[in-house]
N, C-alpha and C. Protein backbone atom coordinates (compact mmCIF):
# COMPACT_ATOMS: atom_id res chain seq x y z
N UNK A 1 0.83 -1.18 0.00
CA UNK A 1 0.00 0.00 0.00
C UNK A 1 0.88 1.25 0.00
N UNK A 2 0.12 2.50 -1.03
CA UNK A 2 1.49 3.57 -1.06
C UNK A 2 0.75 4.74 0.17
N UNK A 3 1.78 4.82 0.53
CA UNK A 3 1.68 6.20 1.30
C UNK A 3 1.07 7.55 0.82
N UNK A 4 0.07 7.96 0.92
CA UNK A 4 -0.59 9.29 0.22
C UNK A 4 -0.48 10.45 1.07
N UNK A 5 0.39 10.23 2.29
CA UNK A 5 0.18 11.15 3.41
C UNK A 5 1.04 12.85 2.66
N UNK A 6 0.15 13.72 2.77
CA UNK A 6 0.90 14.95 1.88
C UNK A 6 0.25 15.65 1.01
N UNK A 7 -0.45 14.79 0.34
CA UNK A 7 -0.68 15.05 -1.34
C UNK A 7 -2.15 15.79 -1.21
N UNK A 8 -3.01 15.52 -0.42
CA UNK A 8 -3.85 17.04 -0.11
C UNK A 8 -3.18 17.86 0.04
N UNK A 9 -2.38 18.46 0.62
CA UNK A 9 -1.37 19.41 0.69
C UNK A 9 -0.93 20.27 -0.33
N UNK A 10 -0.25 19.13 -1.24
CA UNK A 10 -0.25 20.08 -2.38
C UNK A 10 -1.43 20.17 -2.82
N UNK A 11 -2.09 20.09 -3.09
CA UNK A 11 -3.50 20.15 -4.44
C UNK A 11 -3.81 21.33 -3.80
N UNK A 12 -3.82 21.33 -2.39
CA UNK A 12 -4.48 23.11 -1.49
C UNK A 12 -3.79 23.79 -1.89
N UNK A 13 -2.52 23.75 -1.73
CA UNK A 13 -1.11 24.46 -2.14
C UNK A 13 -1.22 25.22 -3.74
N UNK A 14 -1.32 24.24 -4.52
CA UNK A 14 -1.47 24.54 -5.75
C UNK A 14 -2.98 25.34 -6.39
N UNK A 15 -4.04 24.87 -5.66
CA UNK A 15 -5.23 25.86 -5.85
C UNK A 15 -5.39 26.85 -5.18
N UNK A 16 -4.58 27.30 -3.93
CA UNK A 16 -4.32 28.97 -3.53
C UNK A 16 -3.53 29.68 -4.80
N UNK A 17 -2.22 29.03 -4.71
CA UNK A 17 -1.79 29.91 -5.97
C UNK A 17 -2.53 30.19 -6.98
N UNK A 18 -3.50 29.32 -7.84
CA UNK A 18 -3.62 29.72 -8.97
C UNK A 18 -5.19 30.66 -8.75
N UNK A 19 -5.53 30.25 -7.40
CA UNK A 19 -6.89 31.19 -7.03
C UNK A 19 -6.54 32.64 -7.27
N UNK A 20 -5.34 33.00 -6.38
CA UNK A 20 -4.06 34.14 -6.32
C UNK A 20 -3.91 34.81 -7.59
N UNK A 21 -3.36 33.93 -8.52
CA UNK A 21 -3.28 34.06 -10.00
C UNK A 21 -4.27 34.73 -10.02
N UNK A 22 -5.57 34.32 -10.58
CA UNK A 22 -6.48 34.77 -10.97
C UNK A 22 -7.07 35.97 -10.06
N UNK A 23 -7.11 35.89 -9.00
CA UNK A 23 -7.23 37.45 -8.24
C UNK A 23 -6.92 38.60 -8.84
N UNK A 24 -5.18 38.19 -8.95
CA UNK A 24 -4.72 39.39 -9.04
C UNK A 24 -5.06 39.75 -10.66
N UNK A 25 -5.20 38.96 -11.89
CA UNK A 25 -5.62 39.36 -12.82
C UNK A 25 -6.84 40.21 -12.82
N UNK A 26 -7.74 39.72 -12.09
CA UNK A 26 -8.95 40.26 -11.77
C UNK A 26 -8.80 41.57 -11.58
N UNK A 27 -8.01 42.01 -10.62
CA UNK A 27 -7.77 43.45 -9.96
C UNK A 27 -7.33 44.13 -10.89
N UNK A 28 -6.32 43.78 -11.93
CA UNK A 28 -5.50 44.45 -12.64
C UNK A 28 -6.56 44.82 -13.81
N UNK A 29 -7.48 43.61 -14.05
CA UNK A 29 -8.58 44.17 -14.85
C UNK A 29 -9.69 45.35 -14.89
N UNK A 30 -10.16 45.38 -13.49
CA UNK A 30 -10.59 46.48 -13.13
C UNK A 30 -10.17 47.51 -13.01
N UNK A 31 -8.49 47.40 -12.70
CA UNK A 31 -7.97 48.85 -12.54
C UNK A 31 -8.38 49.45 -13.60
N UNK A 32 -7.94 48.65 -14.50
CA UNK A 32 -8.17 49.63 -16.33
C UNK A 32 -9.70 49.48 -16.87
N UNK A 33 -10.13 49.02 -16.12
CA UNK A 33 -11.39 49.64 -16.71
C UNK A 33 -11.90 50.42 -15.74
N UNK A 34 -11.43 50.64 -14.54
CA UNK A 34 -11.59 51.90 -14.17
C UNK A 34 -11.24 53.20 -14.55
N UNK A 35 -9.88 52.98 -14.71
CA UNK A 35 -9.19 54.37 -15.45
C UNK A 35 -9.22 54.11 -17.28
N UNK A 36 -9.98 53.45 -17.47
CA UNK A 36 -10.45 53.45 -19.05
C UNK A 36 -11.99 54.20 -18.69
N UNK A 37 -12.92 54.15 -18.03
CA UNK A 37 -13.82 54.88 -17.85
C UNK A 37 -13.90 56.35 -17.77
N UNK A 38 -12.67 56.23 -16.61
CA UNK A 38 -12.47 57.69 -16.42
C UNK A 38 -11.97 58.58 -17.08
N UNK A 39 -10.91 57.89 -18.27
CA UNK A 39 -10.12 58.63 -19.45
C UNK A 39 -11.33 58.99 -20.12
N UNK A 40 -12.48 58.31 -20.24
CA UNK A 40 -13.84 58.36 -21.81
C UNK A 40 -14.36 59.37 -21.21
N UNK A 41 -14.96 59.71 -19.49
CA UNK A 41 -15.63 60.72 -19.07
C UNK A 41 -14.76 62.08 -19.31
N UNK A 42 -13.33 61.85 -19.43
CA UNK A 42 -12.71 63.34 -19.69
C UNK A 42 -12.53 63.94 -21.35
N UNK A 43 -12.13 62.71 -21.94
CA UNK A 43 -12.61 62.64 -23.47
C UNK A 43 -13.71 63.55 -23.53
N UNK A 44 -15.03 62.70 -23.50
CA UNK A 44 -16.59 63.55 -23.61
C UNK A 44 -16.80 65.01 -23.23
N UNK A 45 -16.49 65.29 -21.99
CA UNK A 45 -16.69 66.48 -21.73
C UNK A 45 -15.55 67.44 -22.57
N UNK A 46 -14.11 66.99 -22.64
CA UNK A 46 -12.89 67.65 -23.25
C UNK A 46 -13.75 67.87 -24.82
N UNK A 47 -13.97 67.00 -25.64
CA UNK A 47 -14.75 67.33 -27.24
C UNK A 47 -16.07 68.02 -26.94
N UNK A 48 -16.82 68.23 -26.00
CA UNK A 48 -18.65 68.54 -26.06
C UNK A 48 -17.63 70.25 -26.11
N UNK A 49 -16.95 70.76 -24.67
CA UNK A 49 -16.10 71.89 -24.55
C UNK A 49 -15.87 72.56 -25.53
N UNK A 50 -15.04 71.61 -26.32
CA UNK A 50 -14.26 71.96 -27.42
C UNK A 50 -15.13 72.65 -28.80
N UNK A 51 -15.97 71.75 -28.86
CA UNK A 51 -16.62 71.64 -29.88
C UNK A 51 -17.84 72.90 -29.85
N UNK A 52 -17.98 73.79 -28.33
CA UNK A 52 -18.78 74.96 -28.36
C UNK A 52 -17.64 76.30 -28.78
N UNK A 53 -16.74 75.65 -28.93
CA UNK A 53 -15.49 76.67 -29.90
C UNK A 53 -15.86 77.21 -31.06
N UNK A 54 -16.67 77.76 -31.60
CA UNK A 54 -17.46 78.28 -32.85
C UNK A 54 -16.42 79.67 -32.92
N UNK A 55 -16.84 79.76 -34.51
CA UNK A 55 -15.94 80.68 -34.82
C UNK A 55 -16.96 81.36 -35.29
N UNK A 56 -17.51 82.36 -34.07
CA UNK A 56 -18.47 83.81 -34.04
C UNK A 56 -18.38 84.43 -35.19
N UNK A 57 -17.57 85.23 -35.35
CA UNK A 57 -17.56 86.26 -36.56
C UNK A 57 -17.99 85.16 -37.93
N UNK A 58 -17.23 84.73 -38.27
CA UNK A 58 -16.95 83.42 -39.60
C UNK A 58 -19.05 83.02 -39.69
N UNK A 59 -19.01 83.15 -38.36
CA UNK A 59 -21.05 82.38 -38.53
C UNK A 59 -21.52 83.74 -38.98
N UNK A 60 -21.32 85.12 -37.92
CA UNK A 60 -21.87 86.01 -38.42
C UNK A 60 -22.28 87.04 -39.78
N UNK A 61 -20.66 86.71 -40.14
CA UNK A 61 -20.72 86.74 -41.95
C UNK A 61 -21.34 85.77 -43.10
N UNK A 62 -21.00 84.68 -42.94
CA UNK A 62 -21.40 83.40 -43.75
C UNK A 62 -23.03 82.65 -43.38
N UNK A 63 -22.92 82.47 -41.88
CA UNK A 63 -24.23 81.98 -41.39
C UNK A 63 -23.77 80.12 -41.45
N UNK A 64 -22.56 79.96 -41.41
CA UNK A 64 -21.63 78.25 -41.68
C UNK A 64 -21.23 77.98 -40.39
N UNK A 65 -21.58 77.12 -39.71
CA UNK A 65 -21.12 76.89 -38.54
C UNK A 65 -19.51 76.12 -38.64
N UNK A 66 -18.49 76.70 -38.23
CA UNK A 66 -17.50 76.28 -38.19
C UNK A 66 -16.49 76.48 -36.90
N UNK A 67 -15.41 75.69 -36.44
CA UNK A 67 -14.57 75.83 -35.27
C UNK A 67 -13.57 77.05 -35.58
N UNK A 68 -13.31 77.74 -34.57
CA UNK A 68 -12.20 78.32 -33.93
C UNK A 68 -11.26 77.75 -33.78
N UNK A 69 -10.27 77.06 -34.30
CA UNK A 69 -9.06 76.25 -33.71
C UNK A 69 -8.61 76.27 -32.35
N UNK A 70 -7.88 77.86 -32.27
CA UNK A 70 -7.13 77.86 -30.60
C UNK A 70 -8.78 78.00 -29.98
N UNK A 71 -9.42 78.75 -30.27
CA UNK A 71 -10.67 78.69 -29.37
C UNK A 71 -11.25 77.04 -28.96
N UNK A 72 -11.30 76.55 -29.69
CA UNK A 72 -11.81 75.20 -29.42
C UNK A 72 -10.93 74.43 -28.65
N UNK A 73 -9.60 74.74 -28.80
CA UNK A 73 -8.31 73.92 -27.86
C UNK A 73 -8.16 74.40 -26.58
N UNK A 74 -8.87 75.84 -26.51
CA UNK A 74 -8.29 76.58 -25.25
C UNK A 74 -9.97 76.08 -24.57
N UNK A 75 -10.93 75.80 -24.90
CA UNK A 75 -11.90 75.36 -24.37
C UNK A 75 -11.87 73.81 -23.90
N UNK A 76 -11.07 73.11 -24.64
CA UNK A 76 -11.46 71.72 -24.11
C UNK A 76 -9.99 71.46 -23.30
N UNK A 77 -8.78 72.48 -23.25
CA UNK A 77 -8.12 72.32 -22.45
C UNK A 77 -8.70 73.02 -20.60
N UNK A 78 -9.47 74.06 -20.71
CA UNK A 78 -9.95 74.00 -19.75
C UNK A 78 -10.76 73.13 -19.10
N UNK A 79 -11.73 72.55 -19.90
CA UNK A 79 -12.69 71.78 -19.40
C UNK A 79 -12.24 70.20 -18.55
N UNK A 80 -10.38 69.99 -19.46
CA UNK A 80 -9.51 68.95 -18.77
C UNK A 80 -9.23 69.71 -17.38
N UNK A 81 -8.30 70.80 -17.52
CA UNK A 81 -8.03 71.44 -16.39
C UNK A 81 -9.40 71.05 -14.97
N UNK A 82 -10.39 71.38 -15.46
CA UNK A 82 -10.92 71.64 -14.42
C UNK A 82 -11.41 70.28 -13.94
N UNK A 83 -10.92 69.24 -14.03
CA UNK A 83 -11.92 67.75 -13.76
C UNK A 83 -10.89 67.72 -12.80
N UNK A 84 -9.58 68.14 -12.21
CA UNK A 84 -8.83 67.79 -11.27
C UNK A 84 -8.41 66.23 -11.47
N UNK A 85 -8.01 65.85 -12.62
CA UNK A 85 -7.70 64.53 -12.49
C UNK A 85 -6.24 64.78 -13.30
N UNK A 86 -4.96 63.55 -13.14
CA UNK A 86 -4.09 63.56 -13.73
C UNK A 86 -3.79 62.11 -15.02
N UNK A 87 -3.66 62.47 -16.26
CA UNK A 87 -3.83 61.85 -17.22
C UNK A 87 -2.54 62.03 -17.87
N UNK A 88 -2.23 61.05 -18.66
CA UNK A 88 -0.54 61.03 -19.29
C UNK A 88 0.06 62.12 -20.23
N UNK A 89 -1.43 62.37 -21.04
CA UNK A 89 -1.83 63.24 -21.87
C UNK A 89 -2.89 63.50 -22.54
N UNK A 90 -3.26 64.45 -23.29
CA UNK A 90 -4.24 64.87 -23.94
C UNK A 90 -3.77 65.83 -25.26
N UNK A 91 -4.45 65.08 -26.80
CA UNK A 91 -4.46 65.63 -27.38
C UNK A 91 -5.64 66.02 -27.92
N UNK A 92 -5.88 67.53 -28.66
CA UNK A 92 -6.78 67.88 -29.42
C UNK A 92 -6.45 67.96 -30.73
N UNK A 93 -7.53 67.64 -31.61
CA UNK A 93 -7.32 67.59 -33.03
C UNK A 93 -8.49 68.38 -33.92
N UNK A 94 -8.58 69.59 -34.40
CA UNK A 94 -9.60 70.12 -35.20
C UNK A 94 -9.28 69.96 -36.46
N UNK A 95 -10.32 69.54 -36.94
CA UNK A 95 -10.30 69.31 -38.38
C UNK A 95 -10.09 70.71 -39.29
N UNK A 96 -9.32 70.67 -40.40
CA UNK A 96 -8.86 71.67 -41.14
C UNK A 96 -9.77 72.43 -41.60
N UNK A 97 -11.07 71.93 -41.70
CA UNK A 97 -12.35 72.81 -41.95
C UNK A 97 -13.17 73.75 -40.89
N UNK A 98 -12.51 73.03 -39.80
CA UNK A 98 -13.41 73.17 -38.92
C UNK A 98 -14.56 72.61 -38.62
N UNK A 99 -14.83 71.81 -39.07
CA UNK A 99 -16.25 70.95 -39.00
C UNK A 99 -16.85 70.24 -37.74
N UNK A 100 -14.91 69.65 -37.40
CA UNK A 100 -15.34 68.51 -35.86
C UNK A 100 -13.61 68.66 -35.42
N UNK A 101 -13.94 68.22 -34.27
CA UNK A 101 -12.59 68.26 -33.50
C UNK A 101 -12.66 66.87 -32.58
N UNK A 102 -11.56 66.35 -32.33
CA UNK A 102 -11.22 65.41 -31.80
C UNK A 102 -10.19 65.10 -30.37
N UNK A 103 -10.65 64.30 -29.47
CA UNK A 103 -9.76 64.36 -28.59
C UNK A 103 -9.38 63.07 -28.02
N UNK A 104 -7.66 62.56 -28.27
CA UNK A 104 -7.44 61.70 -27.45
C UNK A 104 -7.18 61.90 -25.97
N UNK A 105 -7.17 60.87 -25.67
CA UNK A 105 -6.66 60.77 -23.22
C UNK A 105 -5.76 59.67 -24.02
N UNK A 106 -4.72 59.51 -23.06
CA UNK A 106 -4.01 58.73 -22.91
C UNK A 106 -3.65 58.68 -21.20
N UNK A 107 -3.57 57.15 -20.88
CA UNK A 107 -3.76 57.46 -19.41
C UNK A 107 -2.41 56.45 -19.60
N UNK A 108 -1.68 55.58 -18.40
CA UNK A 108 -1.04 54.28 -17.72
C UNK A 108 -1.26 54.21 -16.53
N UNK A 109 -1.36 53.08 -16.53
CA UNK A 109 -1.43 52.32 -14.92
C UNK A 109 -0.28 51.36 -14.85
N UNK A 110 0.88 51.37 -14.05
CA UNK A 110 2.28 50.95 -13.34
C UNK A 110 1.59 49.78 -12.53
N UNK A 111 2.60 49.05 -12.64
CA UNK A 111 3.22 47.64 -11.65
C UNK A 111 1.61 46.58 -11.70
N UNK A 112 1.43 46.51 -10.69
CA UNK A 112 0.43 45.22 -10.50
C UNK A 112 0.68 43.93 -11.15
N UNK A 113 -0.38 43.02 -10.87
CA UNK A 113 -0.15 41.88 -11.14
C UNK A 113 0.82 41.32 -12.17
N UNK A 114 0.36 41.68 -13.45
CA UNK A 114 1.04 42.02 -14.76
C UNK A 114 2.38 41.99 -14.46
N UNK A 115 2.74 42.95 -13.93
CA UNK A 115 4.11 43.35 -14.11
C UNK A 115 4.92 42.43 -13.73
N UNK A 116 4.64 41.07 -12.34
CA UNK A 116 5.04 40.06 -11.97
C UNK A 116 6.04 38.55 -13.27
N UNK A 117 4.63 38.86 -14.35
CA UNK A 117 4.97 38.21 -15.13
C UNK A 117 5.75 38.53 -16.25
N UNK A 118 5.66 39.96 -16.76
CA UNK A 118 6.09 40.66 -17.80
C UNK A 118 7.75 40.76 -17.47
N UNK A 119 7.68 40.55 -16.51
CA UNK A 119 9.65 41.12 -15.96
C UNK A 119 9.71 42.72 -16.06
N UNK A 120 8.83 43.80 -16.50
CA UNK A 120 9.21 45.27 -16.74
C UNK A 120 8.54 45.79 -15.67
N UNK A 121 8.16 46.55 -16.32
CA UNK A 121 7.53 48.43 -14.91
C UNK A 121 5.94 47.55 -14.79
N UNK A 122 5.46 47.03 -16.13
CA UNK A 122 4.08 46.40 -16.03
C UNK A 122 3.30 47.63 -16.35
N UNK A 123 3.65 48.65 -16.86
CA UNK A 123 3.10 49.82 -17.31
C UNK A 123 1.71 49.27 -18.66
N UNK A 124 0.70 49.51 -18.63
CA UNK A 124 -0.61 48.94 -18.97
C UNK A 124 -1.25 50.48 -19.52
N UNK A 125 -1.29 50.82 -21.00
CA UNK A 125 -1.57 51.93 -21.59
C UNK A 125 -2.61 52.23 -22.10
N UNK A 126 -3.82 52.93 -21.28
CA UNK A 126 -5.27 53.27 -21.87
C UNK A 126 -5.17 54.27 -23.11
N UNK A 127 -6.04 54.29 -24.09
CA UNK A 127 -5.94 55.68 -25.20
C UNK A 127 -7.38 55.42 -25.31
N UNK A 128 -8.21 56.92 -24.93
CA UNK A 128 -9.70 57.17 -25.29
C UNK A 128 -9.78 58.33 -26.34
N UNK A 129 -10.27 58.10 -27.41
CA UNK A 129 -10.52 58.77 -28.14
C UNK A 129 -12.48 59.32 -28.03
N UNK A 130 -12.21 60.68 -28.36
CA UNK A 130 -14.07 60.90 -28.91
C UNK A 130 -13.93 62.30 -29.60
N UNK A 131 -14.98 62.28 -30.42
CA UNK A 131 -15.14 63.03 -31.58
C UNK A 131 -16.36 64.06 -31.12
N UNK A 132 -16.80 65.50 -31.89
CA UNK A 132 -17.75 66.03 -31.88
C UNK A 132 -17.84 67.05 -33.08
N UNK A 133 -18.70 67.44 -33.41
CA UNK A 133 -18.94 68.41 -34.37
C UNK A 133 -19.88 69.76 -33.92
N UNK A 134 -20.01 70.79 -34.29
CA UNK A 134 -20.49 71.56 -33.65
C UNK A 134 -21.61 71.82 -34.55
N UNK A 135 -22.96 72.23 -33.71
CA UNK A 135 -24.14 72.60 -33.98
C UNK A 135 -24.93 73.46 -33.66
N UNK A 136 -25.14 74.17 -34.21
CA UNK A 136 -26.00 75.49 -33.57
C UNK A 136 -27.86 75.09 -33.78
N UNK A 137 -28.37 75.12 -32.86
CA UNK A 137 -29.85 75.09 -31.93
C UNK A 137 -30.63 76.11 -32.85
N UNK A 138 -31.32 75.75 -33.66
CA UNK A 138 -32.56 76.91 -33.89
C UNK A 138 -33.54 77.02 -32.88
């Protein structure tokens, strides 16, 4: 008869770790879709901002609704400014017509689980993009 004395042991042994495993994936998952949420909520408001950048005079002559460039950049850079949050970067993009303007977030989230396996920083890189066009309300 063989001796089995142990071998529950491991099998517990071995299903903490991989419970572990999977935890920490878990966590690392949520992180980024936490701060993938939060990059899209600064996106949205950064283009809606942006995109009330109308270029006044240009409507008042023509009656064409079109963007302001720096006006539209200096609007959706405030509207970042003011969310009090810190993000990797932010770009704005107005279209050469002026028609619509665009804004990426770029966020990272460092170390965690990930990084265990990767051997590096484990640096994990969100990019939210969103678009808007501007419209004037009759």
């Amino acid at each position: 008869m063989r001796d089995d004395r142990g071998s529950i042991t491991f099998w517990v042994l071995g299903l903490t770790i991989l419970i572990l495993g999977f935890g920490g994936l878990a966590l690392d998952f949520w992180r980024v879709l936490s701060v993938q949420r939060q990059a899209g909520a600064i996106a949205d408001a950064a283009v809606v901002a942006a995109a009330s950048g109308v270029d006044e005079e240009h409507y008042r002559l023509t009656g064409e609704v079109m963007l302001d460039p720096d006006r539209a950049i200096e609007l959706g850079s405030m509207s970042v400014a003011s969310q009090d949050t810190d993000v990797a970067s932010v770009v704005f993009d107005v279209a050469a017509d002026g028609s619509s303007v665009g804004v990426e977030v770029v966020d990272e989230i460092e170390g965690g689980f990930v990084a265990f396996f990767t051997g590096d920083d484990g640096r994990l890189t969100v990019r939210v993009t969103s678009s808007a066009e501007p419209v004037m309300v009759p």
